[in-house]
Protein backbone atom coordinates (compact mmCIF):
# COMPACT_ATOMS: atom_id res chain seq x y z
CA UNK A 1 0.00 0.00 0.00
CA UNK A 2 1.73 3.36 -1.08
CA UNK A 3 0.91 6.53 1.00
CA UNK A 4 0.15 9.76 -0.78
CA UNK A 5 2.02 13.01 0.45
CA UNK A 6 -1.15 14.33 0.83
CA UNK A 7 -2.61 11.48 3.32
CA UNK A 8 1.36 11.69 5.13
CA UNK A 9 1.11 14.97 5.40
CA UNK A 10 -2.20 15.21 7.13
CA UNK A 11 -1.23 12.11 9.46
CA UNK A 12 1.36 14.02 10.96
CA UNK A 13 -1.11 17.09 11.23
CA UNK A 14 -2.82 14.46 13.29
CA UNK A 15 0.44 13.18 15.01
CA UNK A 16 1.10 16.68 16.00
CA UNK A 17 -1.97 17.40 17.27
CA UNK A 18 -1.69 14.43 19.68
CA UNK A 19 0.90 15.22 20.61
CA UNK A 20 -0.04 18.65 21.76
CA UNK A 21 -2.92 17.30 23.72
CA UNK A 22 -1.22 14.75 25.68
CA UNK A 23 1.50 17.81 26.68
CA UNK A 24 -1.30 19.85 27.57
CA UNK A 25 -3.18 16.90 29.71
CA UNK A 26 0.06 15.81 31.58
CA UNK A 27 0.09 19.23 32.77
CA UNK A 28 -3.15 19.13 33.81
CA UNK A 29 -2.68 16.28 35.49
CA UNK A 30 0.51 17.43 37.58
CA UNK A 31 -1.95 20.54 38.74
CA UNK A 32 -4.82 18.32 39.14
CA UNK A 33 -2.64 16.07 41.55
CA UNK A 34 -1.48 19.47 43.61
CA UNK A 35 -4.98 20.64 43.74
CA UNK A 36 -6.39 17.40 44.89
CA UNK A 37 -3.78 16.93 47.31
CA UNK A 38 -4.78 20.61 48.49
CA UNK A 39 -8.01 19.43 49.68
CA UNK A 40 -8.65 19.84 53.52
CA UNK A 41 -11.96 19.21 54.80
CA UNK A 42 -13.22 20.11 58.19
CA UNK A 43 -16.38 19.30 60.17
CA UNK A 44 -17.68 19.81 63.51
CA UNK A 45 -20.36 17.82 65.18
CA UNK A 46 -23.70 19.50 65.89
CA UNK A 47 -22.82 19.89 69.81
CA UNK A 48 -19.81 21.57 68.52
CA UNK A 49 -17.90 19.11 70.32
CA UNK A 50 -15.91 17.62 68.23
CA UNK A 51 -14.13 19.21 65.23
CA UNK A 52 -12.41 16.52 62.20
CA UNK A 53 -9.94 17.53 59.44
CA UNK A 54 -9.70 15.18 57.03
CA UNK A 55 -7.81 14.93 53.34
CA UNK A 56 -8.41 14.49 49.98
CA UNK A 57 -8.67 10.85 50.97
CA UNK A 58 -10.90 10.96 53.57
CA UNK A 59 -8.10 10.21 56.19
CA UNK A 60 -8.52 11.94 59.95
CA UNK A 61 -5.63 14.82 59.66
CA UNK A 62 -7.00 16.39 62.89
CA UNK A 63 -9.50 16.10 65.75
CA UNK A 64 -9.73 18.49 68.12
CA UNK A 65 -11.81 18.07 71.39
CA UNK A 66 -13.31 20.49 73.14
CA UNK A 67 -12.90 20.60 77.34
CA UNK A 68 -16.42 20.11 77.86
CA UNK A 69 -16.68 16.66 76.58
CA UNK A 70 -15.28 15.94 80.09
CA UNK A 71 -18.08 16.23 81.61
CA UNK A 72 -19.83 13.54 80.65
CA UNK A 73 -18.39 9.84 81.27
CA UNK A 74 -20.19 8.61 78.11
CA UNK A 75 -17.50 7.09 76.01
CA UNK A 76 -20.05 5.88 73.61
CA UNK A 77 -21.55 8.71 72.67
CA UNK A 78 -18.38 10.55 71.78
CA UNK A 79 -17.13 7.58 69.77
CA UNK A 80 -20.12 7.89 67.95
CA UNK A 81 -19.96 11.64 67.70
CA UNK A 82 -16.36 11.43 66.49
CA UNK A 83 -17.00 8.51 63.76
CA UNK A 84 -20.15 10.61 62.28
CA UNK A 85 -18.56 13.77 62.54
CA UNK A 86 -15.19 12.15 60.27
CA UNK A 87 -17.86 10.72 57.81
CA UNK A 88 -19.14 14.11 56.97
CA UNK A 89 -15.61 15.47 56.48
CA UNK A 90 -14.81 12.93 54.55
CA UNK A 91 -18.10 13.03 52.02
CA UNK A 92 -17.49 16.54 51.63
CA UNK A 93 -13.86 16.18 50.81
CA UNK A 94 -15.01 13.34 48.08
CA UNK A 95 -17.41 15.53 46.80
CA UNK A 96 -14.83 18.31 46.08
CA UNK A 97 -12.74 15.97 44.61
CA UNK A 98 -14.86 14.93 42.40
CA UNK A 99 -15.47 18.60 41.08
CA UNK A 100 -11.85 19.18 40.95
CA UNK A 101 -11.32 16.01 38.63
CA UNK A 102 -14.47 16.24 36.77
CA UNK A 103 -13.18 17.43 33.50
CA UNK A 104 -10.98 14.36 33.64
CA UNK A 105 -12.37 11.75 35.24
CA UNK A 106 -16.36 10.73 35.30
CA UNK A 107 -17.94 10.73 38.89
CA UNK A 108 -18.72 6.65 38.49
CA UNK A 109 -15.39 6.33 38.12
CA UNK A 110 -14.12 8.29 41.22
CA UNK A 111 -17.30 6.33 43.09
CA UNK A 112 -15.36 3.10 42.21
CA UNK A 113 -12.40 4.43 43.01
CA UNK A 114 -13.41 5.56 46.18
CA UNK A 115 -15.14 2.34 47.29
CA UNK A 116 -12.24 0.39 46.32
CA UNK A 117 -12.99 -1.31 43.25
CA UNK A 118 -10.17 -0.69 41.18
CA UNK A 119 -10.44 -2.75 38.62
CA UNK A 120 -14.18 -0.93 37.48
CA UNK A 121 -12.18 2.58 37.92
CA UNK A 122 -9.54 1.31 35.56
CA UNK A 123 -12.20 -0.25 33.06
CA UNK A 124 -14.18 3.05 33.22
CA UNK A 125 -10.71 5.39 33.40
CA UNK A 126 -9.51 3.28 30.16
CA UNK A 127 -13.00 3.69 27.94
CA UNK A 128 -12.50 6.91 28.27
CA UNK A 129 -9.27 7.02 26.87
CA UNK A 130 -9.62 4.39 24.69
CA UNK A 131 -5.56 5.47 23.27
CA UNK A 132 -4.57 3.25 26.27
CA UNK A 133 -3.28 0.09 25.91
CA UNK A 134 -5.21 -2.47 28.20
């Protein structure tokens, strides 16, 4: 099969342009990564209480206390207090993260992620792109 100059020609049009947009998204990517790391959620429980930080990942950064849990011996209750206090930190910080990565990545995807389930966010990640190589 012989290859016109004119059909060469445009294929490295096409090469080029390619290669533009995968410059452009690996920046995007290295700023998406600082900006996602950025994320810093904090919540504080209705009694005002209990205050949690959590990251981008959900992870407790910080819990502060306040004195006056002291004065009640109910151990339970402030587990409780703490544990549903982190959850809503770490929703919120999942939901920013998902509007930060939007334009990249769909929110099913960052659902899998999230839950664990890998292999669906890699599936869904890769359909996307379909210029990856399974």
């Amino acid at each position: 099969m012989r290859v016109s100059e004119e059909m060469l020609e445009s294929m490295r049009a096409q090469a080029r342009q390619l290669d533009d947009r995968l410059s452009q998204m690996s920046g995007a990517l290295g700023d998406l990564q600082e900006r996602v790391q950025a994320v810093e959620v904090t919540a504080e429980s209705r009694d005002g209480l209990v205050r949690a930080t959590v990251g981008s990942d959900g992870r407790l950064r910080d819990l502060v206390l306040d004195a006056r849990i002291y004065h009640s011996a109910d151990s339970a209750r402030l587990a409780r207090t703490i544990v549903e206090t982190t959850d809503v930190a770490a929703r919120e910080a999942r939901e920013r993260v998902k509007e930060i990565c939007a334009p990249y990545v769909d929110a099913e995807t960052l659902d899998d992620y999230a839950s664990g389930d890998f292999d669906a966010a890699m599936r869904r990640f890769r359909q996307r792109m379909p210029f990856l190589a399974e």
